[in-house]
Protein backbone atom coordinates (compact mmCIF):
# COMPACT_ATOMS: atom_id res chain seq x y z
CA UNK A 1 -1.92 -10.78 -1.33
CA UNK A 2 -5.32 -12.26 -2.21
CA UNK A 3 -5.05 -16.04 -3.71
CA UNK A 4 -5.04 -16.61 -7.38
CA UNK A 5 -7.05 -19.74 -6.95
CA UNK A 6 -10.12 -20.43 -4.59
CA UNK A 7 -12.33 -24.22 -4.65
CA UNK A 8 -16.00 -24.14 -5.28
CA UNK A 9 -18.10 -27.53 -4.90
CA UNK A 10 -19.67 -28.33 -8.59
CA UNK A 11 -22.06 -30.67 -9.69
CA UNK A 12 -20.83 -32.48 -12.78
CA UNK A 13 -23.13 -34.24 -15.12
CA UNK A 14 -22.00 -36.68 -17.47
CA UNK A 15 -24.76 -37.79 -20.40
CA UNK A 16 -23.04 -40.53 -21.70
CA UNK A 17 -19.87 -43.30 -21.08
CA UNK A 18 -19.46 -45.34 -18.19
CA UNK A 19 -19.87 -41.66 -15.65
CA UNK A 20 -23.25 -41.21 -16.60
CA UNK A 21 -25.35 -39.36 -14.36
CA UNK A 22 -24.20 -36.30 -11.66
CA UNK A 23 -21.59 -36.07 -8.70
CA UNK A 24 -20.56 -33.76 -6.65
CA UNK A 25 -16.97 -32.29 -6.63
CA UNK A 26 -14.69 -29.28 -5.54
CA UNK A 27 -13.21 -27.31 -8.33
CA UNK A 28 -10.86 -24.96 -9.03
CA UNK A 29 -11.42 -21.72 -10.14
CA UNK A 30 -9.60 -18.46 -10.95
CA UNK A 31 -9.91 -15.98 -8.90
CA UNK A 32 -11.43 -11.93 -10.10
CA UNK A 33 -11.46 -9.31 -8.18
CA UNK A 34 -11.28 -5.71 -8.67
CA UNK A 35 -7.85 -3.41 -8.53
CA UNK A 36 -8.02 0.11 -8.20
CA UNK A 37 -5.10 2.26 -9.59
CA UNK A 38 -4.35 5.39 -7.56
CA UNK A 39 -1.99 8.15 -8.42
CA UNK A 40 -0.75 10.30 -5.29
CA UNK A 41 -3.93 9.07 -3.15
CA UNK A 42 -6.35 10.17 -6.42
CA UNK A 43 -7.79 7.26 -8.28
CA UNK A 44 -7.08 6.74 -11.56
CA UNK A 45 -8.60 3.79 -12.83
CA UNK A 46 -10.09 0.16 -11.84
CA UNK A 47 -9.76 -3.31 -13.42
CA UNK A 48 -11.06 -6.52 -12.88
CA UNK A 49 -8.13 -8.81 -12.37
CA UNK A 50 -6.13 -11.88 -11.00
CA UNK A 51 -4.38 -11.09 -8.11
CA UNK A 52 -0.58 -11.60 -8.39
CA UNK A 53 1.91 -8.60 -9.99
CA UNK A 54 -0.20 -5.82 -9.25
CA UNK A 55 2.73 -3.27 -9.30
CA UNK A 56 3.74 -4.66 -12.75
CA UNK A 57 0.02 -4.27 -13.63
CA UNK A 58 -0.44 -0.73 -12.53
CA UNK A 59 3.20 -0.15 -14.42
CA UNK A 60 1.91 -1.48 -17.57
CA UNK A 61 -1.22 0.64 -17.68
CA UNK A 62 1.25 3.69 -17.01
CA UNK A 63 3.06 2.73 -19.99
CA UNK A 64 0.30 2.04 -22.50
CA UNK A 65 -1.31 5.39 -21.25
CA UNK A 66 1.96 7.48 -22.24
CA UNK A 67 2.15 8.45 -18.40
CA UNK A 68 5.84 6.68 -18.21
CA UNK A 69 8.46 5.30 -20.24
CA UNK A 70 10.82 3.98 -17.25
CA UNK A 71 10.26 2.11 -14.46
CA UNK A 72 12.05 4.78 -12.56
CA UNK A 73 9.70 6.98 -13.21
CA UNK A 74 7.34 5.42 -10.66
CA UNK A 75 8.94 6.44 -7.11
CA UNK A 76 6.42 4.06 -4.47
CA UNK A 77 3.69 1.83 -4.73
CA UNK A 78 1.89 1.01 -1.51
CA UNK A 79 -1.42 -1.83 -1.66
CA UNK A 80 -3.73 0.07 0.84
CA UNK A 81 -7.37 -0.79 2.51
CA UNK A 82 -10.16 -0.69 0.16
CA UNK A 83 -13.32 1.36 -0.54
CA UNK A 84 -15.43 1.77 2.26
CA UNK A 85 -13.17 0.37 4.93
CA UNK A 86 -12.91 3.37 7.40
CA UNK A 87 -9.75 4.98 6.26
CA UNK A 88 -5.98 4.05 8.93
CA UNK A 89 -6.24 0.64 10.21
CA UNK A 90 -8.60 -0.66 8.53
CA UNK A 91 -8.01 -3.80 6.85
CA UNK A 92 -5.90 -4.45 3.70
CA UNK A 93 -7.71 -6.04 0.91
CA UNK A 94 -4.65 -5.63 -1.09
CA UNK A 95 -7.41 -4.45 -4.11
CA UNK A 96 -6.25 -0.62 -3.68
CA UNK A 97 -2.53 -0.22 -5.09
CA UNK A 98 -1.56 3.74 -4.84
CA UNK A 99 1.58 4.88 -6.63
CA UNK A 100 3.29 7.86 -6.24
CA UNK A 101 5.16 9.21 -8.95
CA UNK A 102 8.67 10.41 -9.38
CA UNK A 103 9.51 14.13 -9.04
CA UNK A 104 9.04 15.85 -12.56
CA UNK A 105 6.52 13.34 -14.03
CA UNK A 106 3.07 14.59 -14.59
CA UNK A 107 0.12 12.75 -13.49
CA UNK A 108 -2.94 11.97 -15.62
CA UNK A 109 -5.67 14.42 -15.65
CA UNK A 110 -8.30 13.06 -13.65
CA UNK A 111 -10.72 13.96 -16.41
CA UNK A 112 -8.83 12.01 -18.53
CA UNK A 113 -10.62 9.16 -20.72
CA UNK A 114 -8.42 6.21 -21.49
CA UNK A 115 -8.53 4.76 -24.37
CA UNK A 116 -7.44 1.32 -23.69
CA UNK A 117 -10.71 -1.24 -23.96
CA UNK A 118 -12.31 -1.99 -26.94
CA UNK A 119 -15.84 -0.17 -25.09
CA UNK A 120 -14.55 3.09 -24.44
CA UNK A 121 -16.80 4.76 -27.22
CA UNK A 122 -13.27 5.89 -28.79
CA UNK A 123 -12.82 4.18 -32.65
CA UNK A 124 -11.58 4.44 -36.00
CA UNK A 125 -9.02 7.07 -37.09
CA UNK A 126 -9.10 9.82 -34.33
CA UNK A 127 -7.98 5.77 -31.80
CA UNK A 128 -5.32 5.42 -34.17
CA UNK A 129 -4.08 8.87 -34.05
CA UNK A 130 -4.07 9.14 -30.32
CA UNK A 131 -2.46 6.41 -30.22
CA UNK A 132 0.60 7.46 -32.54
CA UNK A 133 0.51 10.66 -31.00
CA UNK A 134 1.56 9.50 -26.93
CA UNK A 135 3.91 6.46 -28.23
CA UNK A 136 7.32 7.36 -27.59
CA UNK A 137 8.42 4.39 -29.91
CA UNK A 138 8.52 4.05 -33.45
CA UNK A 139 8.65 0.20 -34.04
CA UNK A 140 8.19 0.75 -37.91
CA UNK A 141 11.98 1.45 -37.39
CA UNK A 142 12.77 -1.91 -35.76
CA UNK A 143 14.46 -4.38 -38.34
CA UNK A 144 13.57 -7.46 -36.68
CA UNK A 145 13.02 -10.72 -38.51
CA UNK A 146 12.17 -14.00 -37.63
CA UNK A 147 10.84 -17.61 -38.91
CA UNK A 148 7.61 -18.47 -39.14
CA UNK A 149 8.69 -22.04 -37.75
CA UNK A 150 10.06 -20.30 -34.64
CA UNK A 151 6.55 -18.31 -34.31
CA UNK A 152 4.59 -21.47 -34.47
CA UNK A 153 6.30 -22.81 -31.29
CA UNK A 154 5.51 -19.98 -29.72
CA UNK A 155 1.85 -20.49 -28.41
CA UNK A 156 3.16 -24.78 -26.99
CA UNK A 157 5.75 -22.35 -25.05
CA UNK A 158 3.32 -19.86 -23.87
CA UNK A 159 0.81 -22.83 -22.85
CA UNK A 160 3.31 -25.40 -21.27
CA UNK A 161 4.17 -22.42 -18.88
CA UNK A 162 0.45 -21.30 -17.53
CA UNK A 163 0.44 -23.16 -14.58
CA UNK A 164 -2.67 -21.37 -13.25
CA UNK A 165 -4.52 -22.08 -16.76
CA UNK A 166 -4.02 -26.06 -15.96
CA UNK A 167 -6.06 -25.92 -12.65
CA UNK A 168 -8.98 -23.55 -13.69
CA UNK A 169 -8.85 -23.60 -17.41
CA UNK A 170 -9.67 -19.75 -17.22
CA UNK A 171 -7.09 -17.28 -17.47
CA UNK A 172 -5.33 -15.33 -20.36
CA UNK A 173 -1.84 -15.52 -20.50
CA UNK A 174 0.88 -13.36 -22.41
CA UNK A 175 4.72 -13.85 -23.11
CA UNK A 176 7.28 -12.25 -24.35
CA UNK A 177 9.82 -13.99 -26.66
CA UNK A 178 13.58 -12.55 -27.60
CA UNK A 179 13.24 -12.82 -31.27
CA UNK A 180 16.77 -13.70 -32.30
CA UNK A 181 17.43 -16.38 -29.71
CA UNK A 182 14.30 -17.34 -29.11
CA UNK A 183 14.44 -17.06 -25.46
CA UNK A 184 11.18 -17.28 -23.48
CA UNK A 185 11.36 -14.03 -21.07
CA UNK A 186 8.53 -13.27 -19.16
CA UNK A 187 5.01 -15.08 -19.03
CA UNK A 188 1.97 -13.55 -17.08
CA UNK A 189 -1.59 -15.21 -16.48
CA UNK A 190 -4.84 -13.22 -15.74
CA UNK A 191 -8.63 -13.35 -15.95
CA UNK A 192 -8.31 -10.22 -18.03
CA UNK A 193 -6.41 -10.37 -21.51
CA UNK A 194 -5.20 -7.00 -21.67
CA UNK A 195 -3.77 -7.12 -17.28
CA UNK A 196 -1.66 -10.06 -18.51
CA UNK A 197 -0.24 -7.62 -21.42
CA UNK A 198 0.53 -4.80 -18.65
CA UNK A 199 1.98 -6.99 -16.55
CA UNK A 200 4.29 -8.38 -18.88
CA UNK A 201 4.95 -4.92 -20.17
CA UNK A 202 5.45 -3.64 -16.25
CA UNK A 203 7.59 -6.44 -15.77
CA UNK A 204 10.05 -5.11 -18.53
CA UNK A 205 9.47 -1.29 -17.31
CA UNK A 206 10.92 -2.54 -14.28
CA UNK A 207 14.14 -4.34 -15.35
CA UNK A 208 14.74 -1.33 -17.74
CA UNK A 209 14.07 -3.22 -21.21
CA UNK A 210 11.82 -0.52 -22.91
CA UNK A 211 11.42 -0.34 -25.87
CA UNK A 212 11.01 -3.80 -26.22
CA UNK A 213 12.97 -3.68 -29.42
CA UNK A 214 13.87 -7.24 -31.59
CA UNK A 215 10.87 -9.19 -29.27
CA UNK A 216 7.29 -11.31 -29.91
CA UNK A 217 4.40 -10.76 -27.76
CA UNK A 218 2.64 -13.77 -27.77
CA UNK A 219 -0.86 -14.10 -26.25
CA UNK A 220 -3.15 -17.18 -25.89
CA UNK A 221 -6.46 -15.45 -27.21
CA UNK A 222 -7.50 -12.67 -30.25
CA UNK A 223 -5.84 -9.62 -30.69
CA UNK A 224 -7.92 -6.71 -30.03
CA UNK A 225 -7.20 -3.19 -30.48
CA UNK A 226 -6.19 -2.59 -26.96
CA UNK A 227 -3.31 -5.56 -26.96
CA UNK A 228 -1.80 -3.86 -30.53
CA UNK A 229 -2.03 -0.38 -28.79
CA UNK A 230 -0.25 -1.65 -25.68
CA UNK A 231 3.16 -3.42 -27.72
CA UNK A 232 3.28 -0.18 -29.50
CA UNK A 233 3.51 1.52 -26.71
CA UNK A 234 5.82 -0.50 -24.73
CA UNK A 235 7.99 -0.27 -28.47
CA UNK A 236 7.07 -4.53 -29.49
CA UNK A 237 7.68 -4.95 -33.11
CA UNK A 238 5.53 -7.87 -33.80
CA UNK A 239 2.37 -9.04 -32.19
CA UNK A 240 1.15 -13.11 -32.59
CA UNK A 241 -2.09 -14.18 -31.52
CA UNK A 242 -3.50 -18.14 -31.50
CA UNK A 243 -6.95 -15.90 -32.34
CA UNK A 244 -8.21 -13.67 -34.68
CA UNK A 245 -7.59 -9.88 -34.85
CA UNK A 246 -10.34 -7.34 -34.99
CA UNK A 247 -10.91 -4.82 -37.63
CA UNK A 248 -9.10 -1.81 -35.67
CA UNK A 249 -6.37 -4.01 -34.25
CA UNK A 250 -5.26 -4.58 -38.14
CA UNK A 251 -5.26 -0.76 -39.04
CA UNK A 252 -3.84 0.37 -36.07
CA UNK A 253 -0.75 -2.18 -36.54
CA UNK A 254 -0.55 -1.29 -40.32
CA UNK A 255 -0.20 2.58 -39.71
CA UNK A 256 2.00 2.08 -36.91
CA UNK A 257 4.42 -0.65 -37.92
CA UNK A 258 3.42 -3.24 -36.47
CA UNK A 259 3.83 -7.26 -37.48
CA UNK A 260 0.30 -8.21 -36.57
CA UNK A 261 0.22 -12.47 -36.66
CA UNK A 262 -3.28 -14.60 -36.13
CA UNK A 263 -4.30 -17.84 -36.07
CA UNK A 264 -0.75 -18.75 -35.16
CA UNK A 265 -1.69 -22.83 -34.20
CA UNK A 266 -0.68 -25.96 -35.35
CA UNK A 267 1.54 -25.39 -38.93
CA UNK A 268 0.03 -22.14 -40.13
CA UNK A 269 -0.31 -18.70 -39.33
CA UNK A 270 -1.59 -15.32 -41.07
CA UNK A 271 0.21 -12.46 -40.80
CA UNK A 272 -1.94 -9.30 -41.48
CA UNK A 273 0.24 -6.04 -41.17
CA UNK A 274 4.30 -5.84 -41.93
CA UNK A 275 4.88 -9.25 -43.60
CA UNK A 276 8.75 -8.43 -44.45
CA UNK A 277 9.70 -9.54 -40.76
CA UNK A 278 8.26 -13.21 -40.91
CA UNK A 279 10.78 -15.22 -42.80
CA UNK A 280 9.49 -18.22 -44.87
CA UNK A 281 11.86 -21.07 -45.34
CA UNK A 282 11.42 -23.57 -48.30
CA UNK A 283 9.75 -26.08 -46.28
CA UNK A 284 7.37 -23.82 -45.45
CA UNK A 285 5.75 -21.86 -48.55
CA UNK A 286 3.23 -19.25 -48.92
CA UNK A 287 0.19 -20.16 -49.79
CA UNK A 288 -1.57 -17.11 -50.31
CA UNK A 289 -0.95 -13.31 -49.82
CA UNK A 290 -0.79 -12.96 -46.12
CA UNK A 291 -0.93 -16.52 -45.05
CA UNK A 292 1.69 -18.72 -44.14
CA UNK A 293 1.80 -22.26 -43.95
């Protein structure tokens, strides 16, 4: 498995204080390289991404695609050599992760176009209805509440765990938090926002938690419409964010269901879809319609 970390000598340059002037020093950065997804030996898709839970990555994507619903519906998964590097015996590069699929599951088209980045040239209503249309979830059905004090701890939890964020200072990082007791239960870091979301989503395909029913995603940047589409897929009731939401993101979460939270830092958050699930105790009043302080 490639390293999630590599050292790079840097020249710092400090303007003012007691440091001022240049030295040089190693530092630590995180590492990107590319994965490629294959299904049966045919490639299905490639992402830039941190090395590190590439089967719960590739899992993930499954799920937010509508290709699977179980983690036993993936049979294998095999890292193999890379483009270009002869074929048998060449060398693994562990950037080439082939799954094969369990009997009875159908395999994407390879025409397919996914849907899942904010660039695919896919928007507006016809996203939104694909969307609803693959999700085997409904979480507009999930009764889950929770305080708005308990979501506010949230992102302190999320960052005291990203072990790789406090060396480089540049990776994404998603969690998933057990609404009623609070319990932290899986945190993933990546360069990519969205590969931390699969891989926390893979992670519970695998230990047969889907749908993630009565749980917070919590992720350390903005919530595009990508990260709403993949909790709804994976059946997440409420989505927080320390960032802003896009446009899209807010629709899609208010047609499907979906508790869509921003800004969640500090003593205040703004909850833009499904507000009946955020509780607001007395020491903590609304302020305004859709803002919580």
């Amino acid at each position: 498995m490639g390293r999630i970390t590599v050292r790079r000598p840097v020249t710092r340059i400090t303007v003012q204080g007691e440091d001022l002037g240049e030295r040089r020093r190693p530092d630590a950065l995180a590492v990107e390289e590319p994965l490629e997804i294959r299904i049966g030996g045919t490639a299905l898709a490639v992402t830039m991404r941190t090395p590190g839970h590439d089967v719960e990555l590739a899992t993930g994507f499954l799920v937010s695609e509508g290709v699977i619903v179980r983690g036993d519906q993936v049979a294998a998964a095999i890292h193999c050599g890379g483009p270009g590097t002869g074929g048998p015996g060449a060398e693994n590069t562990y950037n080439v992760l082939d799954l094969t699929l369990s009997a009875g599951v159908a395999a994407p088209a390879r025409d397919r176009n996914f849907y899942t980045t904010s660039s695919c040239g896919v928007c507006g209503k016809a996203s939104i209805e694909a969307v609803e249309t693959v999700s085997a979830f409904d979480v507009a059905t999930d009764r889950v509440a929770i305080d708005a004090a308990s979501v506010l701890r949230f992102p302190d939890e999320l960052r005291a765990q990203q072990s790789v964020f406090d060396k480089t200072g540049g990776l994404h990082a998603a969690a998933l938090f057990d609404a009623e007791t609070r319990e932290l239960l899986v945190i993933r870091e990546d360069v990519g926002r969205h590969n931390a979301v699969d891989k926390v989503v893979g992670w519970a395909t695998q230990e047969g938690k889907l749908p993630l029913a009565g749980t917070v995603l919590q992720v350390s940047g903005r919530a595009s419409f990508e990260l709403v589409q993949k909790a709804i897929m994976a059946g997440i009731p409420i989505l927080s964010a320390v960032s802003a939401p896009s446009s899209l993101a807010v629709e899609l979460a208010d047609a499907s269901g979906l508790t869509l939270l921003g800004f969640v830092r500090g003593q205040s958050l703004n909850v833009y879809t499904h507000a009946e699930r955020i509780r607001v105790a007395a020491a903590h009043p609304v302020l305004a319609e859709g803002t919580i302080s």
